[in-house]
C-alpha atoms as a PDB file:
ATOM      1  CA  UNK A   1      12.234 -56.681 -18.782  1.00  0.00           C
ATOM      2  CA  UNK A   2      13.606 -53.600 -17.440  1.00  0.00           C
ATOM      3  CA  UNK A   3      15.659 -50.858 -19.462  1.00  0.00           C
ATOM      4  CA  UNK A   4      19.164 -50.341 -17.937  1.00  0.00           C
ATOM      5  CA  UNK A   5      19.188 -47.022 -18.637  1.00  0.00           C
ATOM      6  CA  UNK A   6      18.283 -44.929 -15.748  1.00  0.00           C
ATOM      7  CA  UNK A   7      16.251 -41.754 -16.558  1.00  0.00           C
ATOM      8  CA  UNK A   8      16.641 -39.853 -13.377  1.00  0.00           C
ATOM      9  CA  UNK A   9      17.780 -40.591  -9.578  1.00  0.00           C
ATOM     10  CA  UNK A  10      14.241 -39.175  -8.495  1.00  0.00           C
ATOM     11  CA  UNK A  11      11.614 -41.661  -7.459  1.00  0.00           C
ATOM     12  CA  UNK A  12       8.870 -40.056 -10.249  1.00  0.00           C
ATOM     13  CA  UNK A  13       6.305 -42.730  -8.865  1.00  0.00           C
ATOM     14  CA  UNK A  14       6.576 -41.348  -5.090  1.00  0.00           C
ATOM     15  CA  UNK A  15       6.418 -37.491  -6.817  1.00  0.00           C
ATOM     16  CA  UNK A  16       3.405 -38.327  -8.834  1.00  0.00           C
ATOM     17  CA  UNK A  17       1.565 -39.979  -5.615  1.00  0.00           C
ATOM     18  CA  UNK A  18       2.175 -36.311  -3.576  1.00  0.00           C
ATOM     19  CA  UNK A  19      -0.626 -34.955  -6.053  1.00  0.00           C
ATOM     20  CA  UNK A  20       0.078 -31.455  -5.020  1.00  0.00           C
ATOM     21  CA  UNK A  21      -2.865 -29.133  -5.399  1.00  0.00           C
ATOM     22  CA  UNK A  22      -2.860 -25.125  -5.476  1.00  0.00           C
ATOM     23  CA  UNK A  23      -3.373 -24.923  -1.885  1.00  0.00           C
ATOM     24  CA  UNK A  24      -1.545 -27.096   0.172  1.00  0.00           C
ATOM     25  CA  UNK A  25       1.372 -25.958   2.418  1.00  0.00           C
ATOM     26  CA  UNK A  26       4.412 -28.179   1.960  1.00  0.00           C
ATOM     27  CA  UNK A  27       8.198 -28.413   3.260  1.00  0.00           C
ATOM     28  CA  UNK A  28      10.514 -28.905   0.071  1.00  0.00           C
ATOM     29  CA  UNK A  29      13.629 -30.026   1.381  1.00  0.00           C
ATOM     30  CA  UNK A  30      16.494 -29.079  -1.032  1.00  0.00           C
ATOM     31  CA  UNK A  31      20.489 -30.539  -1.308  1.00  0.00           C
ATOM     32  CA  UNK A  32      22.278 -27.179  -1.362  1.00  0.00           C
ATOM     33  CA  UNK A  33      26.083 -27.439  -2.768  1.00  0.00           C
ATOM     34  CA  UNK A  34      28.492 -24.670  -1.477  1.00  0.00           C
ATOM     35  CA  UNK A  35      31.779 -24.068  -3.009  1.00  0.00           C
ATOM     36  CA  UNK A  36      34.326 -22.663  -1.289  1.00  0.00           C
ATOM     37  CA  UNK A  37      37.642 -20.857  -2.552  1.00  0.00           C
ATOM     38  CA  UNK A  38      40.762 -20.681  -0.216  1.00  0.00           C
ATOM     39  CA  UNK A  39      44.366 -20.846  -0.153  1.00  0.00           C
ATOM     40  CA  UNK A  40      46.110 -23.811   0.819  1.00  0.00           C
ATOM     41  CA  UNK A  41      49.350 -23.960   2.873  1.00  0.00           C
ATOM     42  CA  UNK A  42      51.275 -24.575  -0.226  1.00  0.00           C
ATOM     43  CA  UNK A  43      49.394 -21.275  -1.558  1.00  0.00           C
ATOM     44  CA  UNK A  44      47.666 -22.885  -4.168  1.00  0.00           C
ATOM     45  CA  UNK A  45      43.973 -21.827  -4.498  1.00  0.00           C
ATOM     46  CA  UNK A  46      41.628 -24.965  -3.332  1.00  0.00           C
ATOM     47  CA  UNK A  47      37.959 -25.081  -4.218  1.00  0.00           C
ATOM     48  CA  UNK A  48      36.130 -26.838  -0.940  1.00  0.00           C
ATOM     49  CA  UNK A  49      32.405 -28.650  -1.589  1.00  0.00           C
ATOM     50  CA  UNK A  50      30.275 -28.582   1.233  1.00  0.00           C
ATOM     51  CA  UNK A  51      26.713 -29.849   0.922  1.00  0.00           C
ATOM     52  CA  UNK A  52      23.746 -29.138   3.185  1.00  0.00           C
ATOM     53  CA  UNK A  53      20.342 -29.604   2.832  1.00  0.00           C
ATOM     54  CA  UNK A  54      17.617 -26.401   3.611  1.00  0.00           C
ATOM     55  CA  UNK A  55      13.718 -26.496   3.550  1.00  0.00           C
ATOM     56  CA  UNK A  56      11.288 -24.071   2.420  1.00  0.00           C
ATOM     57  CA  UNK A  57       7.991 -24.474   3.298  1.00  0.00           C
ATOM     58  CA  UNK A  58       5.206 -21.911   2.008  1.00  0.00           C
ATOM     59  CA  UNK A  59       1.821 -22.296   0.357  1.00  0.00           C
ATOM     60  CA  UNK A  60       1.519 -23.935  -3.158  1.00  0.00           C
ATOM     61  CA  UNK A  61       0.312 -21.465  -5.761  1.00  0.00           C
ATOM     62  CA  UNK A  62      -0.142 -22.898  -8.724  1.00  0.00           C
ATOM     63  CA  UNK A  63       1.414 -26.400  -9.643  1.00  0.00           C
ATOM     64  CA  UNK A  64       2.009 -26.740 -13.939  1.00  0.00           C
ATOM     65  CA  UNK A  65       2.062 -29.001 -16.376  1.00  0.00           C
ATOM     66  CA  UNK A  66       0.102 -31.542 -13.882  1.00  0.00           C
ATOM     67  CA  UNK A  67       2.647 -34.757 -13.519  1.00  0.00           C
ATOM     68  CA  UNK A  68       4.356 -34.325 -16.766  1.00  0.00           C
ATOM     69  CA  UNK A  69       8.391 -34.484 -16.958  1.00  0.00           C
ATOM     70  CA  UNK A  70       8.504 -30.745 -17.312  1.00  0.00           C
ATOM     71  CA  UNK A  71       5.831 -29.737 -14.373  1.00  0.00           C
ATOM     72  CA  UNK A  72       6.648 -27.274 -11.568  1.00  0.00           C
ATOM     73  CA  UNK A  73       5.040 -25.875  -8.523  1.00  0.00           C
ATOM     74  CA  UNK A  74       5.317 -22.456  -7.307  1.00  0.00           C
ATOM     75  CA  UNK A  75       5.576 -21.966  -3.499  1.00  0.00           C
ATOM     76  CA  UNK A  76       5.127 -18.491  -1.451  1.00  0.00           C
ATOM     77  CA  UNK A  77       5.909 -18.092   1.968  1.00  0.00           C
ATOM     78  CA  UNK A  78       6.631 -15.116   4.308  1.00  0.00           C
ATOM     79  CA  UNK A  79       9.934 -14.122   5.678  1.00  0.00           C
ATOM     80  CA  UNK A  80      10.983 -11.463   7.603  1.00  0.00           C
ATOM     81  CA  UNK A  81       7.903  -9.424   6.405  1.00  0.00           C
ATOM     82  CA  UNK A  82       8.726 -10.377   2.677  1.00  0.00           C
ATOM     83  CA  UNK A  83       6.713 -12.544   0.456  1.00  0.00           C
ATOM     84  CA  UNK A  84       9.618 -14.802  -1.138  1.00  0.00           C
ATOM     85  CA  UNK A  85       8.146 -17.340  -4.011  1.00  0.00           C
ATOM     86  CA  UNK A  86      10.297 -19.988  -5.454  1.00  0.00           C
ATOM     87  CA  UNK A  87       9.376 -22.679  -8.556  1.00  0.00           C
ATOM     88  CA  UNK A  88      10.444 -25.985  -8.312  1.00  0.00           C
ATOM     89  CA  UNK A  89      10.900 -28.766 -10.821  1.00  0.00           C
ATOM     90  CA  UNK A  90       8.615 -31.450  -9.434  1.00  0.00           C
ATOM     91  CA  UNK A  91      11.396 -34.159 -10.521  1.00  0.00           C
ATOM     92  CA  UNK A  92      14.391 -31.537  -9.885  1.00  0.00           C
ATOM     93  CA  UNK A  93      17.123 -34.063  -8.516  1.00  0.00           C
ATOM     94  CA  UNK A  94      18.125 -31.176  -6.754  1.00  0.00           C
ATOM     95  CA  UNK A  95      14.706 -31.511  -4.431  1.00  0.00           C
ATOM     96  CA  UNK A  96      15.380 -34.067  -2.325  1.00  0.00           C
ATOM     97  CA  UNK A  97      12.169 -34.400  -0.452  1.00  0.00           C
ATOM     98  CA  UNK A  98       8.515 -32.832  -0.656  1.00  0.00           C
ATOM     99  CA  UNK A  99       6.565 -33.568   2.319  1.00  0.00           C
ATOM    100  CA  UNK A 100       2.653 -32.489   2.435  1.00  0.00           C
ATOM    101  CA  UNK A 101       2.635 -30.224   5.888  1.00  0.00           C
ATOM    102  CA  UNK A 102      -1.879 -29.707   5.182  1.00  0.00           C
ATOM    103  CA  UNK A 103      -4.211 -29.962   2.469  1.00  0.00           C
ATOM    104  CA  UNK A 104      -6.572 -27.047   2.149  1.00  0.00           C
ATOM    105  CA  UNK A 105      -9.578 -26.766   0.516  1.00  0.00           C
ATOM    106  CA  UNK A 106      -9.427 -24.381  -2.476  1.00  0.00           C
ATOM    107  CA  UNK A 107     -11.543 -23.065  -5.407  1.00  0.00           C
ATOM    108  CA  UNK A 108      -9.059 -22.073  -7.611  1.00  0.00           C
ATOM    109  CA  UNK A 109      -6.437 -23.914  -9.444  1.00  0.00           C
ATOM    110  CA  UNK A 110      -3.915 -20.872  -9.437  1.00  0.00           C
ATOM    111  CA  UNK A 111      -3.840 -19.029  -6.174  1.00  0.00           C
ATOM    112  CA  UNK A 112      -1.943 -15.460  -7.830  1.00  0.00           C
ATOM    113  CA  UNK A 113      -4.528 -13.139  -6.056  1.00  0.00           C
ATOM    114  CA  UNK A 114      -2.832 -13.849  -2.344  1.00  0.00           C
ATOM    115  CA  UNK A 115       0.204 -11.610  -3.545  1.00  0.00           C
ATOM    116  CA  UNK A 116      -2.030  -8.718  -3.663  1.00  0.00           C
ATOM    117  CA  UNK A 117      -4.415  -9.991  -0.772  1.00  0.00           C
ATOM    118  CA  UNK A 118      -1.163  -9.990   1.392  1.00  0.00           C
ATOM    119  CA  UNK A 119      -0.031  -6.572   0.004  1.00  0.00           C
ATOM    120  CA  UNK A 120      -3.731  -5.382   0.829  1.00  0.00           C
ATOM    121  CA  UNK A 121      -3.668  -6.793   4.580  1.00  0.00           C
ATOM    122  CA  UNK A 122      -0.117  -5.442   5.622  1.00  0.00           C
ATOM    123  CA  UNK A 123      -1.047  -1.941   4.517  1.00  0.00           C
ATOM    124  CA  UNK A 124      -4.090  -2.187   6.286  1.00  0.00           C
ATOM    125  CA  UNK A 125      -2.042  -3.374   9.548  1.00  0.00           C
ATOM    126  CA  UNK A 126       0.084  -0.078   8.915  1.00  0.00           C
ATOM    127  CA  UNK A 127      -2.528   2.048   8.867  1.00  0.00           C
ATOM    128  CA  UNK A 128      -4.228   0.738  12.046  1.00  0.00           C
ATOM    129  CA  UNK A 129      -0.731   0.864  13.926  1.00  0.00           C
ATOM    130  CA  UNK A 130      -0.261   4.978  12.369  1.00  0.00           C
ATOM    131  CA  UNK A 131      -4.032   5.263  13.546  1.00  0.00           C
ATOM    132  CA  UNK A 132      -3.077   3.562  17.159  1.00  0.00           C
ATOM    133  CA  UNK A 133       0.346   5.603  17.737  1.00  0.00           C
ATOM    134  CA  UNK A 134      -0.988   9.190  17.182  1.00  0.00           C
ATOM    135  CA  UNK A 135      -3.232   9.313  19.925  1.00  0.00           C
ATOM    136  CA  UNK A 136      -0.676   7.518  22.472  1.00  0.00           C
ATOM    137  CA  UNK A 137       1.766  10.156  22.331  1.00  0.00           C
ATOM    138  CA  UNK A 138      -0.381  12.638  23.765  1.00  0.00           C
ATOM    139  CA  UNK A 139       0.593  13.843  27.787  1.00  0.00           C
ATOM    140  CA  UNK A 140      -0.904  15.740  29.971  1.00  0.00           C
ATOM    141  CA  UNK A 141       1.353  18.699  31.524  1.00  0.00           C
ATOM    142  CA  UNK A 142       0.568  19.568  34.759  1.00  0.00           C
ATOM    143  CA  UNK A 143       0.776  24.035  35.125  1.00  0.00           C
ATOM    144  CA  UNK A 144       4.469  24.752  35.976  1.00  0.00           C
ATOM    145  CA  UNK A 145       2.707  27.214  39.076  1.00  0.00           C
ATOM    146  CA  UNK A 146       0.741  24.142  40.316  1.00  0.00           C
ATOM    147  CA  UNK A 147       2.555  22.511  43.725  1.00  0.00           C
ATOM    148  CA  UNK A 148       2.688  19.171  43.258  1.00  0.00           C
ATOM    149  CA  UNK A 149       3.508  16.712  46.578  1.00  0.00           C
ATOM    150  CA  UNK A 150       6.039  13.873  46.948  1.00  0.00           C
ATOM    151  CA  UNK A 151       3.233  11.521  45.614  1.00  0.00           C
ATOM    152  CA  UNK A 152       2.534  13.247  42.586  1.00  0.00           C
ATOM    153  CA  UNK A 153      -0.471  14.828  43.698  1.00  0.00           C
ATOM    154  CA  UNK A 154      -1.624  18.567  43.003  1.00  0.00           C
ATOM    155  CA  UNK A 155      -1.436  20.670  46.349  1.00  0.00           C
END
């Protein structure tokens, strides 16, 4: 016989089958509620709702607590140049949808050291752009005594 009592609106048998792994890139799709203050035409304040739902796909670094109620997954992904990282609740009602995008082959459980192996490669990416630039800037003057044709040939 089933209970009556419902635990939570999040299918934890669908959540537990993702078996996410440090590793894998994902798309968590999350229900994102907006609330809006205005004035009415009576000029009463009104508070609007306005839902929307907005994904976030990134790398999984570490996942926590395995399948547990309490387990979460961190996920890292770059935007605008930024590394952003956000933790989820794996059975968040909140997360409406986890989709596996690819499953890499790791060999760590907790993937922390790509923070500093991203800091390491976009400083390195500076320093070959600095290197590149410095020499480009250079122009050659032609003598201000020299005749120089239509063409832009020296006389």
């Amino acid at each position: 016989m089933q209970s009556a009592v419902k635990v939570s609106p999040v299918d934890m048998k669908a959540r537990q089958a993702l078996s996410l792994r440090a590793g894998d890139t994902v798309r968590v799709w999350q229900n994102i509620v907006e609330l809006k203050k205005g004035k009415a035409a009576n000029k009463k304040e009104v508070v609007t709702k306005s839902a929307r739902r907005q994904a976030f796909e990134g790398t999984v670094l570490a996942v926590k607590h395995g399948t547990e109620a309490g387990s979460t997954f961190t996920v890292r992904r770059v935007a605008s140049g930024v590394g952003v990282e956000r933790i989820f609740p794996l059975y968040s009602p909140l997360v409406d949808t986890i989709e596996v995008v690819r499953r890499a082959r790791v060999r760590r459980a907790k993937l922390y050291f790509i923070r500093r192996k991203a800091a390491r490669d976009v400083k390195r990416a500076m320093r070959r752009q600095l290197q590149v630039a410095a020499p480009a800037e250079v122009v050659e003057e032609v003598a201000p005594s020299t005749p120089v044709n239509q063409e832009g040939a020296v006389e």
